[in-house]
Protein backbone atom coordinates (compact mmCIF):
# COMPACT_ATOMS: atom_id res chain seq x y z
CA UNK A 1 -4.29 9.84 23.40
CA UNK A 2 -1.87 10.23 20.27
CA UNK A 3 -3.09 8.84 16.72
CA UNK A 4 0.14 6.14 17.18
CA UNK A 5 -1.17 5.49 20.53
CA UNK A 6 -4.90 4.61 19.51
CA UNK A 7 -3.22 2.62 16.13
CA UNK A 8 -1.17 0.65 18.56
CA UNK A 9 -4.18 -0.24 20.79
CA UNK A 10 -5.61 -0.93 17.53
CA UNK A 11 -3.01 -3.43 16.73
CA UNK A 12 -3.05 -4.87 20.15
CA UNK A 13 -6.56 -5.74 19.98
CA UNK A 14 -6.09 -7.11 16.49
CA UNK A 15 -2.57 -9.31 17.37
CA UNK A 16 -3.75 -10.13 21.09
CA UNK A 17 -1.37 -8.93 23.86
CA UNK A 18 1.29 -12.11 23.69
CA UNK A 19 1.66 -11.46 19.36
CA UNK A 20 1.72 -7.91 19.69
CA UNK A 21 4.28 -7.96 22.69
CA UNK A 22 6.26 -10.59 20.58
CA UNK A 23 6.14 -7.67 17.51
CA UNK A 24 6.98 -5.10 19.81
CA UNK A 25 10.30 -6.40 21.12
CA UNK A 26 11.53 -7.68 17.50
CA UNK A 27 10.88 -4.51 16.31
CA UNK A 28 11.20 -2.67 18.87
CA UNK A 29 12.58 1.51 17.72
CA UNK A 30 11.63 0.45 14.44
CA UNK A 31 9.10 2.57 12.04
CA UNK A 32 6.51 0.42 10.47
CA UNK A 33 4.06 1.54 8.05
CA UNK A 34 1.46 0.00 6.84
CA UNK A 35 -0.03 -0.55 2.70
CA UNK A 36 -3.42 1.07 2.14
CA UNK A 37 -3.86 -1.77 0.15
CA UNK A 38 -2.26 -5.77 1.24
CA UNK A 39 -3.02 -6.63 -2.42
CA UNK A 40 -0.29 -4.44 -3.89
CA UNK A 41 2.54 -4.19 -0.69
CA UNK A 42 5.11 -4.95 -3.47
CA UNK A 43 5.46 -1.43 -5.49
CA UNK A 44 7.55 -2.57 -8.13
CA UNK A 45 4.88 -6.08 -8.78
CA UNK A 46 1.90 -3.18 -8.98
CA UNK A 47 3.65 -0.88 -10.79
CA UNK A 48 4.28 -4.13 -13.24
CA UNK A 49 0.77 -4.91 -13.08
CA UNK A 50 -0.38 -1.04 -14.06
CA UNK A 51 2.08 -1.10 -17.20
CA UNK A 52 1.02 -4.64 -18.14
CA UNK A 53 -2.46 -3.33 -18.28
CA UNK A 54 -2.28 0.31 -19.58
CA UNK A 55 0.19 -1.79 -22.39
CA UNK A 56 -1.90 -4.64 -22.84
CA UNK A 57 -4.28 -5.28 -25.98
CA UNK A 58 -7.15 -4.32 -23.73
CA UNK A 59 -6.00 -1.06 -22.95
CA UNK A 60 -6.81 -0.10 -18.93
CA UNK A 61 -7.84 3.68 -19.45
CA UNK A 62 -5.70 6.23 -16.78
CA UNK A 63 -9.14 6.29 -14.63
CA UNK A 64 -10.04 2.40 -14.15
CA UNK A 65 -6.02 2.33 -13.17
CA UNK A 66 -6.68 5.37 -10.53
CA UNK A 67 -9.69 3.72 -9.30
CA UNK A 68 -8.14 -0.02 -9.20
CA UNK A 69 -4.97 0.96 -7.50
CA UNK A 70 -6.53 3.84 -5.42
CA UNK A 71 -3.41 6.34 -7.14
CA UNK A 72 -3.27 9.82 -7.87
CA UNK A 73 -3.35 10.71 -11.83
CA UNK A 74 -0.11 11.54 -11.88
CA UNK A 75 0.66 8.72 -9.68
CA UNK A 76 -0.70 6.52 -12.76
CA UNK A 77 1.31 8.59 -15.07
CA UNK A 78 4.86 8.13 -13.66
CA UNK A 79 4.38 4.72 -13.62
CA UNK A 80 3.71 4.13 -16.88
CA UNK A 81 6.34 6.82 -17.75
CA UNK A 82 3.96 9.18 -19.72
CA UNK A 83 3.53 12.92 -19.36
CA UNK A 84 -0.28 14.30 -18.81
């Protein structure tokens, strides 16, 4: 069995056949991916919420933002538009 295969019987089991049939024919041919994180599944709000806090009086170091947003380093750093 395929890794889409096992995620959709993943989903199925999650939905329940009548939701996940419902999802399937709305968007049906369609690629969905899904956040690592539901929290943050609007970029440009996180990417806000990084800069407010790397700007902010309190200062969120580069690491607590990797760890808190589960980003790369340089993720962090092209967000807040600064070179390592």
């Amino acid at each position: 069995m395929s890794k889409n295969q096992l995620n959709l019987e993943l989903l199925k089991n999650l939905l329940g056949v009548e939701l996940f049939n419902d999802a399937c024919h709305i968007l049906k041919g369609e690629k969905v991916s899904f956040p690592k994180c539901p929290d943050h599944m609007e970029k440009d709000h996180r990417n806000r919420c990084i800069i407010a806090e790397y700007d902010s009086g309190q200062g969120a170091s580069i690491p607590d933002l990797m760890e808190k947003y589960d980003l790369s380093q340089s993720q962090i750093y092209k967000i807040i538009g600064r070179t390592p």
